[in-house]
Protein backbone atom coordinates (compact mmCIF):
# COMPACT_ATOMS: atom_id res chain seq x y z
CA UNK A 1 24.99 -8.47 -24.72
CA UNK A 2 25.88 -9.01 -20.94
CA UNK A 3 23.82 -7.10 -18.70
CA UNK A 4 25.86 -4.77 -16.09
CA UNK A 5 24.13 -4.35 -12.34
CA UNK A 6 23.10 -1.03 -13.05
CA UNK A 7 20.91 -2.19 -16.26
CA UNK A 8 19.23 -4.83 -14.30
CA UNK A 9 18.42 -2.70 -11.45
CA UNK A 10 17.17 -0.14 -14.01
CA UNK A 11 14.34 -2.79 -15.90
CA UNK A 12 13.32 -3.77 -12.39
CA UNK A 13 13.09 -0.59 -11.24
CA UNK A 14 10.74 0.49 -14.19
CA UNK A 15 9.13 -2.47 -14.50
CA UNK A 16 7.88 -2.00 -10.47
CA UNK A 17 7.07 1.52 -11.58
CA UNK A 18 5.11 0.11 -14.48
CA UNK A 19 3.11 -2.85 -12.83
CA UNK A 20 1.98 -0.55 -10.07
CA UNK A 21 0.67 1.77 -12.44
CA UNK A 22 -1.56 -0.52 -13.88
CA UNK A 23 -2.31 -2.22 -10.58
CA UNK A 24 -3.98 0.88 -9.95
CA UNK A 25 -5.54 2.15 -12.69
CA UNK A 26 -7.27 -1.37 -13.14
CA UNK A 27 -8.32 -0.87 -9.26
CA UNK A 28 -10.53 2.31 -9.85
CA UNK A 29 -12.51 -0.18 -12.93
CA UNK A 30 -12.84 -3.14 -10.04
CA UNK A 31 -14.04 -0.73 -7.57
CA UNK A 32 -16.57 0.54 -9.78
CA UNK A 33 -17.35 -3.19 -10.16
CA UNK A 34 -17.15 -4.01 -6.57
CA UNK A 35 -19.64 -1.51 -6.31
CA UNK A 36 -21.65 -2.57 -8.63
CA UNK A 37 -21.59 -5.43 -7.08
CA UNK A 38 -23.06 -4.98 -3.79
CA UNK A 39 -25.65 -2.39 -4.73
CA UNK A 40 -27.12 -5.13 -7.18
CA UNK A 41 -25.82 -3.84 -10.63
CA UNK A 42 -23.63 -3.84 -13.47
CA UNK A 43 -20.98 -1.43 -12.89
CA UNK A 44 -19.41 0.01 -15.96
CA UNK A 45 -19.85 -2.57 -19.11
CA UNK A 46 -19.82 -0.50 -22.38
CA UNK A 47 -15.85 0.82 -23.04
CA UNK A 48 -14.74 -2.67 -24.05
CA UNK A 49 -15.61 -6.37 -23.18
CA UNK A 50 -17.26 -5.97 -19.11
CA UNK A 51 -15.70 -2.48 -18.89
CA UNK A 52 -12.03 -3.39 -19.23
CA UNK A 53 -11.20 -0.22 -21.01
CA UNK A 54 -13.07 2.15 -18.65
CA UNK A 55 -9.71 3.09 -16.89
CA UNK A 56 -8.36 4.08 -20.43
CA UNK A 57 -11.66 6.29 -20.93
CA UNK A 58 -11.46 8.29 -17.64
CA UNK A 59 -7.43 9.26 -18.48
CA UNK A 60 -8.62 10.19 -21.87
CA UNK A 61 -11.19 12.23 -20.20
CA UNK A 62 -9.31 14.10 -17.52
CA UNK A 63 -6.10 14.58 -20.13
CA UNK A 64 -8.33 16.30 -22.76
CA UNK A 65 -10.42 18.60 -19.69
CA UNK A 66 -9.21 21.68 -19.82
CA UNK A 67 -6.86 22.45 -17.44
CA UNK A 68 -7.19 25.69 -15.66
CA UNK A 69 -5.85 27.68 -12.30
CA UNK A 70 -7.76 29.32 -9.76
CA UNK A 71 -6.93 33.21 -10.14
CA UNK A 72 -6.30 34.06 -6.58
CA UNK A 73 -4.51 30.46 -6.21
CA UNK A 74 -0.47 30.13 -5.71
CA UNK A 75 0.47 29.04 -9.12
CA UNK A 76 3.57 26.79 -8.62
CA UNK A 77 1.89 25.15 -5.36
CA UNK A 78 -0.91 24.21 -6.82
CA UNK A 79 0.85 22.32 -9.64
CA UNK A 80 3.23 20.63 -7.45
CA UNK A 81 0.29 19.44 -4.63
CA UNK A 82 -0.75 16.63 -7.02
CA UNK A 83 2.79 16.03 -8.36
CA UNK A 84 4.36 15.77 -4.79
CA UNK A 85 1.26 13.28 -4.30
CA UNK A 86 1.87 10.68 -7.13
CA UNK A 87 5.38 10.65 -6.52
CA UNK A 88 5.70 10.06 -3.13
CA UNK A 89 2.42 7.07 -3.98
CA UNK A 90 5.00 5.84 -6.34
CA UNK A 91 8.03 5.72 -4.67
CA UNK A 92 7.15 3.54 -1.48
CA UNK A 93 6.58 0.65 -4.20
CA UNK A 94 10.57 0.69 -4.76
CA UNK A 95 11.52 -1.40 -1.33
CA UNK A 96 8.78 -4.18 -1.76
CA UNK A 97 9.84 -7.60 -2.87
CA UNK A 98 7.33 -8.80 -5.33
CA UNK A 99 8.95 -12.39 -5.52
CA UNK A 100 12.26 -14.01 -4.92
CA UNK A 101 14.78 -14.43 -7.67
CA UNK A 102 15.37 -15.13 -11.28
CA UNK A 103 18.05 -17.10 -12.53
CA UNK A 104 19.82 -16.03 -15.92
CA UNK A 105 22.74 -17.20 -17.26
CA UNK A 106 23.77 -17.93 -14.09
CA UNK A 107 23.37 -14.34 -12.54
CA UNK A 108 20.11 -14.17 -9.65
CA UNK A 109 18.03 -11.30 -10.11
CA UNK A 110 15.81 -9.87 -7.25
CA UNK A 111 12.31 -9.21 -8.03
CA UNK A 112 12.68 -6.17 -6.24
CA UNK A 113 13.54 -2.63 -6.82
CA UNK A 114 15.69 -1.79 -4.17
CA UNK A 115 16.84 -3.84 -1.86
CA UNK A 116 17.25 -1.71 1.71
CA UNK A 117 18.33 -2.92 4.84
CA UNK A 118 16.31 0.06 6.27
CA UNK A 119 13.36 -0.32 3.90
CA UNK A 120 10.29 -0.36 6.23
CA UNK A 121 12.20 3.13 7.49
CA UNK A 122 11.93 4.01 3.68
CA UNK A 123 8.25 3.49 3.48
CA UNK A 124 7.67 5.18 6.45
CA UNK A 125 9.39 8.02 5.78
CA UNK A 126 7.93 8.22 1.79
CA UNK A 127 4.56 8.14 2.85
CA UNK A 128 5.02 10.58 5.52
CA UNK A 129 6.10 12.97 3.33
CA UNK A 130 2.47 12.23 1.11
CA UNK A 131 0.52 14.62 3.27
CA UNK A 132 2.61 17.45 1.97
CA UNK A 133 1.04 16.89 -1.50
CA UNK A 134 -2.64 17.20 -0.07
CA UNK A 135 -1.44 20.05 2.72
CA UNK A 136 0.08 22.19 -0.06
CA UNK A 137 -2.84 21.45 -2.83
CA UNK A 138 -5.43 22.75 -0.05
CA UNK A 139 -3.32 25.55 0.82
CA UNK A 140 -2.26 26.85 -2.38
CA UNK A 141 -5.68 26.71 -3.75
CA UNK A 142 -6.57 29.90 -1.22
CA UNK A 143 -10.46 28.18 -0.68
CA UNK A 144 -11.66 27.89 2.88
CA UNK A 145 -12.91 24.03 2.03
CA UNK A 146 -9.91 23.03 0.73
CA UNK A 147 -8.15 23.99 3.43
CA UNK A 148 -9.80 22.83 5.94
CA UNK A 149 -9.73 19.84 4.09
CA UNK A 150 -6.13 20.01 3.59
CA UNK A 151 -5.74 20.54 7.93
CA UNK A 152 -7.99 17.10 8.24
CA UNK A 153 -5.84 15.64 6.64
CA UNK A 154 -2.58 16.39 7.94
CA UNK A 155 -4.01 15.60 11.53
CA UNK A 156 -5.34 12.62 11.04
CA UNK A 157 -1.86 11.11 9.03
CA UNK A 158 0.33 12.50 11.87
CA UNK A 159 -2.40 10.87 14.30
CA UNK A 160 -2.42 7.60 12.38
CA UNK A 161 1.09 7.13 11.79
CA UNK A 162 1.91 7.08 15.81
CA UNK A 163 -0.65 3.85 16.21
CA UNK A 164 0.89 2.48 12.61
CA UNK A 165 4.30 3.26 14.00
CA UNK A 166 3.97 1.29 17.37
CA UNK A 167 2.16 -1.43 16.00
CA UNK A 168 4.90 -1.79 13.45
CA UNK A 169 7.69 -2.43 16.09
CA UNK A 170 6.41 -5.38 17.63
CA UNK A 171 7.14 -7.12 14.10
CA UNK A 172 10.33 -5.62 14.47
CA UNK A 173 11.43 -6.89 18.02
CA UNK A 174 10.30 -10.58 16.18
CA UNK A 175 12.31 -10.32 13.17
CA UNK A 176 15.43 -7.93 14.46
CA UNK A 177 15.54 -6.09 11.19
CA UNK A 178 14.50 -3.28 9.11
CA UNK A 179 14.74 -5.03 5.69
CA UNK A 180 11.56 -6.24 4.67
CA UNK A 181 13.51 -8.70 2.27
CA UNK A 182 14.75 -10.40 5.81
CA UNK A 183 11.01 -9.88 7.69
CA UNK A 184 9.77 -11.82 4.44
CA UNK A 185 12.43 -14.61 4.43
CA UNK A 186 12.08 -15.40 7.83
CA UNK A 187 7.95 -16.13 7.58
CA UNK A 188 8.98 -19.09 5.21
CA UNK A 189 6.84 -21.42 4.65
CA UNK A 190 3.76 -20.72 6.72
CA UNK A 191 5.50 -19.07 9.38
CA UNK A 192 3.60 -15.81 8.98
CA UNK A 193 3.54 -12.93 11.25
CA UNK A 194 -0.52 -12.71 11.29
CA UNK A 195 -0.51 -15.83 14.21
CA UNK A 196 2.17 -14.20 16.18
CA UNK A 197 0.88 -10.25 15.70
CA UNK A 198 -2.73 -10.82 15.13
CA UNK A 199 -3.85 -7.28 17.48
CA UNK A 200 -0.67 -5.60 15.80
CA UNK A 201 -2.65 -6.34 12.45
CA UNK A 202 -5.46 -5.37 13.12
CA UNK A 203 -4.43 -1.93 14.54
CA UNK A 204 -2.06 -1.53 11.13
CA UNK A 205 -4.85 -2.60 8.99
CA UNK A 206 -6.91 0.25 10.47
CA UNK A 207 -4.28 2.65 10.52
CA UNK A 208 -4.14 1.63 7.00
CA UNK A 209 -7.31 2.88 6.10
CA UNK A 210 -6.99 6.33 7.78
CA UNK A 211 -3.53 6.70 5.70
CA UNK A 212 -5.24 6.12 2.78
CA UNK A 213 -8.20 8.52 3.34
CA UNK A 214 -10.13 5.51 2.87
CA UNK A 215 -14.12 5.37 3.96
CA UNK A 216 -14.67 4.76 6.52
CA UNK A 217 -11.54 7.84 7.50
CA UNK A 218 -12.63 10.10 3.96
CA UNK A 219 -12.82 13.08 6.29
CA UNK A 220 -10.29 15.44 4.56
CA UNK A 221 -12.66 15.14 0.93
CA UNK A 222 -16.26 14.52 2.90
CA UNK A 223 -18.21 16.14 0.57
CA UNK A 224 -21.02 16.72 2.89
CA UNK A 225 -19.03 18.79 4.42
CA UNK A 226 -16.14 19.96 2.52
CA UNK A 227 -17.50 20.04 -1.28
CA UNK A 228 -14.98 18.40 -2.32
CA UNK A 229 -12.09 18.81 0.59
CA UNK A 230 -8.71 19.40 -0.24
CA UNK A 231 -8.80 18.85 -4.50
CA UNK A 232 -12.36 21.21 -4.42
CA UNK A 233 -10.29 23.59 -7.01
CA UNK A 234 -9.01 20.97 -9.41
CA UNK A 235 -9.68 19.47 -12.50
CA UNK A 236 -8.28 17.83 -15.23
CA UNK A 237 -4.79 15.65 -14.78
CA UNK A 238 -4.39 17.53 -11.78
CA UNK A 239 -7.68 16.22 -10.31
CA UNK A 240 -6.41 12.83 -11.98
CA UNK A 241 -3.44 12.58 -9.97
CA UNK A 242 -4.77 13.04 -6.49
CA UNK A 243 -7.67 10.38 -7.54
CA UNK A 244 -5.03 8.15 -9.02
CA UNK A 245 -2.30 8.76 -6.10
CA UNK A 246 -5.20 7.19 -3.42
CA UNK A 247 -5.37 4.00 -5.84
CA UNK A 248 -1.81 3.56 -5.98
CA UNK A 249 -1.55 3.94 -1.84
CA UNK A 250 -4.17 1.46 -1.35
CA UNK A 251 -2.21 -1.02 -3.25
CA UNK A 252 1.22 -0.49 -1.83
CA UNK A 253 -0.47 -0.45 1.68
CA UNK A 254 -2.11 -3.64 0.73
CA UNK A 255 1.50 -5.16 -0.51
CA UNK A 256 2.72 -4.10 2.56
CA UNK A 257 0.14 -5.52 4.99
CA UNK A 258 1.08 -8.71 2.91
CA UNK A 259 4.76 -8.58 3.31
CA UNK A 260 4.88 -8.02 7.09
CA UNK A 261 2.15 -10.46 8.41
CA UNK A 262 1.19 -12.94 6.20
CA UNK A 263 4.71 -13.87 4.79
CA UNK A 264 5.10 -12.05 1.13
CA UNK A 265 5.66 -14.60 -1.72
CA UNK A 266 5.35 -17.35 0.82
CA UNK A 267 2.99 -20.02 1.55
CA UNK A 268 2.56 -23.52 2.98
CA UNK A 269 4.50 -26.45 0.86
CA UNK A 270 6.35 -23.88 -1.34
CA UNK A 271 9.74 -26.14 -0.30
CA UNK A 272 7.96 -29.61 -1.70
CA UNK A 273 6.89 -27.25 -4.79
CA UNK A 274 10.31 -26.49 -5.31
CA UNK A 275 12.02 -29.39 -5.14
CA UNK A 276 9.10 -30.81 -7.39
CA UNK A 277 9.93 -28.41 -9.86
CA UNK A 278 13.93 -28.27 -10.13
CA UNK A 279 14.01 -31.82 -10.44
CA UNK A 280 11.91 -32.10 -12.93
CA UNK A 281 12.26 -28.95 -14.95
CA UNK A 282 16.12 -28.53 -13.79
CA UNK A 283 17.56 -26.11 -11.46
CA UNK A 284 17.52 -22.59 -13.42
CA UNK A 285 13.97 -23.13 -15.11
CA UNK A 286 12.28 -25.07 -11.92
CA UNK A 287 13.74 -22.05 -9.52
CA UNK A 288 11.88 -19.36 -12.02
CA UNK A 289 8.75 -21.02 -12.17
CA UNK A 290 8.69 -21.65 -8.44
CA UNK A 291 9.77 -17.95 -8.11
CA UNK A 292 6.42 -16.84 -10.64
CA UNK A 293 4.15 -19.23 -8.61
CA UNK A 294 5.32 -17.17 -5.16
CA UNK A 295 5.19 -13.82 -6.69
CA UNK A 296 1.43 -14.66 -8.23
CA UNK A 297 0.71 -15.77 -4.39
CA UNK A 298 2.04 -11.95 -2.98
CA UNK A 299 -0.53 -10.48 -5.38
CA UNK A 300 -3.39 -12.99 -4.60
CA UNK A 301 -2.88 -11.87 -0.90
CA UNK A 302 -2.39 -8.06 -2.03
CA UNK A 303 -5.13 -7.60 -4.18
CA UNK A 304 -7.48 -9.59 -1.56
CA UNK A 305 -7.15 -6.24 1.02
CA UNK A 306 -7.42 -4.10 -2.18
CA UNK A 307 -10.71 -5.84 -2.28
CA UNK A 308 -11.50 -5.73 1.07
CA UNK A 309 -10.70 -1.34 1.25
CA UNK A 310 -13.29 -1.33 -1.59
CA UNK A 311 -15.72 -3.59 0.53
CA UNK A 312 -15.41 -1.83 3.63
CA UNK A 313 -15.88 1.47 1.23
CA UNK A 314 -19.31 0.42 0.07
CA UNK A 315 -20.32 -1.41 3.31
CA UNK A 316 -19.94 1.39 6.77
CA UNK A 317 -20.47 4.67 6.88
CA UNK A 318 -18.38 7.49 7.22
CA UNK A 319 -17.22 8.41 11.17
CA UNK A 320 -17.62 11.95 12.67
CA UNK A 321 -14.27 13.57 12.80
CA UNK A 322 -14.28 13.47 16.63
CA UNK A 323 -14.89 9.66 16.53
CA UNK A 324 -12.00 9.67 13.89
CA UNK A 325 -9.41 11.60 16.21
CA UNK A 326 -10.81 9.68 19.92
CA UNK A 327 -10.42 6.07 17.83
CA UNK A 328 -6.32 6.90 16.77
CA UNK A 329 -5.59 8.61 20.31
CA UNK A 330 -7.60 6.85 22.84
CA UNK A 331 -7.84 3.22 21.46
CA UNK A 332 -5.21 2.27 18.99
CA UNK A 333 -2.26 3.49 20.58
CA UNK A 334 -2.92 2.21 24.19
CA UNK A 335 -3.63 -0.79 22.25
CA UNK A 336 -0.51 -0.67 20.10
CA UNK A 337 1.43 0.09 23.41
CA UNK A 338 -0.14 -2.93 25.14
CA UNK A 339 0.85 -5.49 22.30
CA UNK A 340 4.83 -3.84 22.11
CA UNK A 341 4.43 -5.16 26.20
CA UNK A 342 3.18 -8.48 25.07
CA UNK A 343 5.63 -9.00 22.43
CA UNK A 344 8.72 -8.21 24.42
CA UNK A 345 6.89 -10.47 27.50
CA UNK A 346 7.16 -13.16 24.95
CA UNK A 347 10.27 -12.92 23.78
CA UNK A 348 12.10 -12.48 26.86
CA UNK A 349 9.95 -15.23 28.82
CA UNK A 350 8.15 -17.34 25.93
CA UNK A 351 10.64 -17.92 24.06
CA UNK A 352 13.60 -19.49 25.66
CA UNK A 353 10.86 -21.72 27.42
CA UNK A 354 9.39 -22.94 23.60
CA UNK A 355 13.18 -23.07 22.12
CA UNK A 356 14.36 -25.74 25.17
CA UNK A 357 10.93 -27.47 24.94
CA UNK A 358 12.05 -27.87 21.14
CA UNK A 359 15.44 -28.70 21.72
């Protein structure tokens, strides 16, 4: 049977779905490890061989909790806080290319769901809108903590995003696009972003963690503070979902930070790979192999800053909200500011200098 466009893009679609599902429900088991880890223990080691079906456990768990609604709560809100979460978590994934192409029967498919020429507008936009699923859960479940968990959050994304957004257009003014297919292709090789942008990193990275409500920027569910912050009043899948919707942004964040500084699927001597591989596997089968051996390099580099959120987790403590707020407004977007200046510097002065040098 001949596979139409619309099929294709349909299996890859799911299958992107799929793999970031487990991505992240494997995550909360490695953090548990990670942990482990560094305090000097085991981690979980009894649901299956070192823990492995631990993940599978904690779903069974929250499915089978009983699910219940606060009485004074706003009873469609409340459901659709943690559902408005996990989508939006789940739709940024759709843009990202995991790998190059596939050849079969002569017909290339992209190892990516969608392929935008505005995607890093998509992602933007998509995780934007993921405060409204922690604003509305906090709001809806009518408890003081909550809420003011809830308001944390919402300032410190909008605060965040400003830095994340202006660090984010130096890469732009490099690569003169807004498809992160063409911001990837043009790092071939080991032309990666990361030695042109490394003060645009690092202010992304931390923006990063703040997006994520990651320690050491947990404010909005501090539960020194807040109980439990904005998902005090839930339980059960509901619970599951916010808990689950973190995991799933700290791995697209981390596939991001991969894709626009250090160069996606690609890596130094991928071209001598390739030709090593066509000639002696032939075209179609040396092309997919080289095209599994750059997507298995993406998620080496993606899963390394999923490790490094959980070190930093179990590592520095938690800042005061006041720190949180001076750090995003007085520091990172000067900063962020100061390298846009840089960049454009560069480019207009840098550049034509290095390209006759060359020539």
């Amino acid at each position: 049977m001949e596979l139409t466009e619309f099929t294709i893009k349909s299996i890859t679609i799911v299958a992107v779905f799929a793999l970031t599902l487990v991505i992240a429900m494997y995550s909360t088991w490695a953090e548990r490890k990670v942990a482990g880890f560094i305090q000097d223990r085991r981690g979980p080691n009894r649901a299956g061989w070192g823990g492995l079906l631990q993940p599978m456990a904690d779903a069974g768990k929250m499915f089978f909790k009983e699910d219940f609604i606060p009485a004074l709560a706003n009873k469609w809100l409340f459901i659709a806080g943690p559902s408005l979460a996990m989508l939006t978590a789940l739709l940024a994934s759709a843009v990202i290319p995991f790998g190059s192409t596939f050849r079969f029967n002569g017909v290339e498919v992209p190892l990516q769901g969608v392929e935008s020429n505005i995607g890093i507008l998509y992602v933007f936009g998509v995780v934007a809108l993921g405060v409204y699923g922690i604003m509305i859960g906090g709001w809806a479940s009518n408890n003081k903590f909550s809420l003011l968990g809830a308001i944390r959050a919402a300032s410190q994304n909008i605060s965040y995003e400003i830095a994340m957004g202006l660090s984010l257009i130096a890469v732009l003014m490099m690569s003169s696009s807004l498809s992160l297919g063409e911001i990837v292709s043009q790092q071939h090789g080991g032309n990666w972003n990361i030695f042109y942008q490394p003060l645009g990193f690092i202010i992304f990275l931390t923006c990063s963690f703040a997006e994520c409500n990651r320690v050491p920027f947990d404010l909005p569910e501090c539960e020194t503070e807040l109980v439990g912050g904005y998902h005090t009043e839930y339980g059960s899948m509901k619970l599951g979902f916010y808990l689950f919707a973190e995991y799933i942004n700290m791995f697209i964040s981390s596939a991001i930070i991969s894709t626009l500084y250090f160069g996606g699927y690609n890596y130094p001597g991928m071209d001598w790979v390739y030709n090593q591989l066509t000639s002696a596997m032939g075209t179609a089968t040396g092309h997919n192999i080289a095209t599994l051996i750059g997507t298995a390099v993406f998620f080496g580099k993606a899963l390394f800053f999923v490790f490094f959120y959980m070190w930093v987790r179990w590592t520095i403590p938690r800042f005061r909200y006041d720190q949180l707020m001076n750090l995003g407004w007085k520091k990172l977007i000067p900063l962020a500011i100061i390298n846009i200046i840089l960049t454009a510097a560069g480019i207009l002065f840098l550049k034509p200098i290095i390209t006759q040098i060359l020539n």
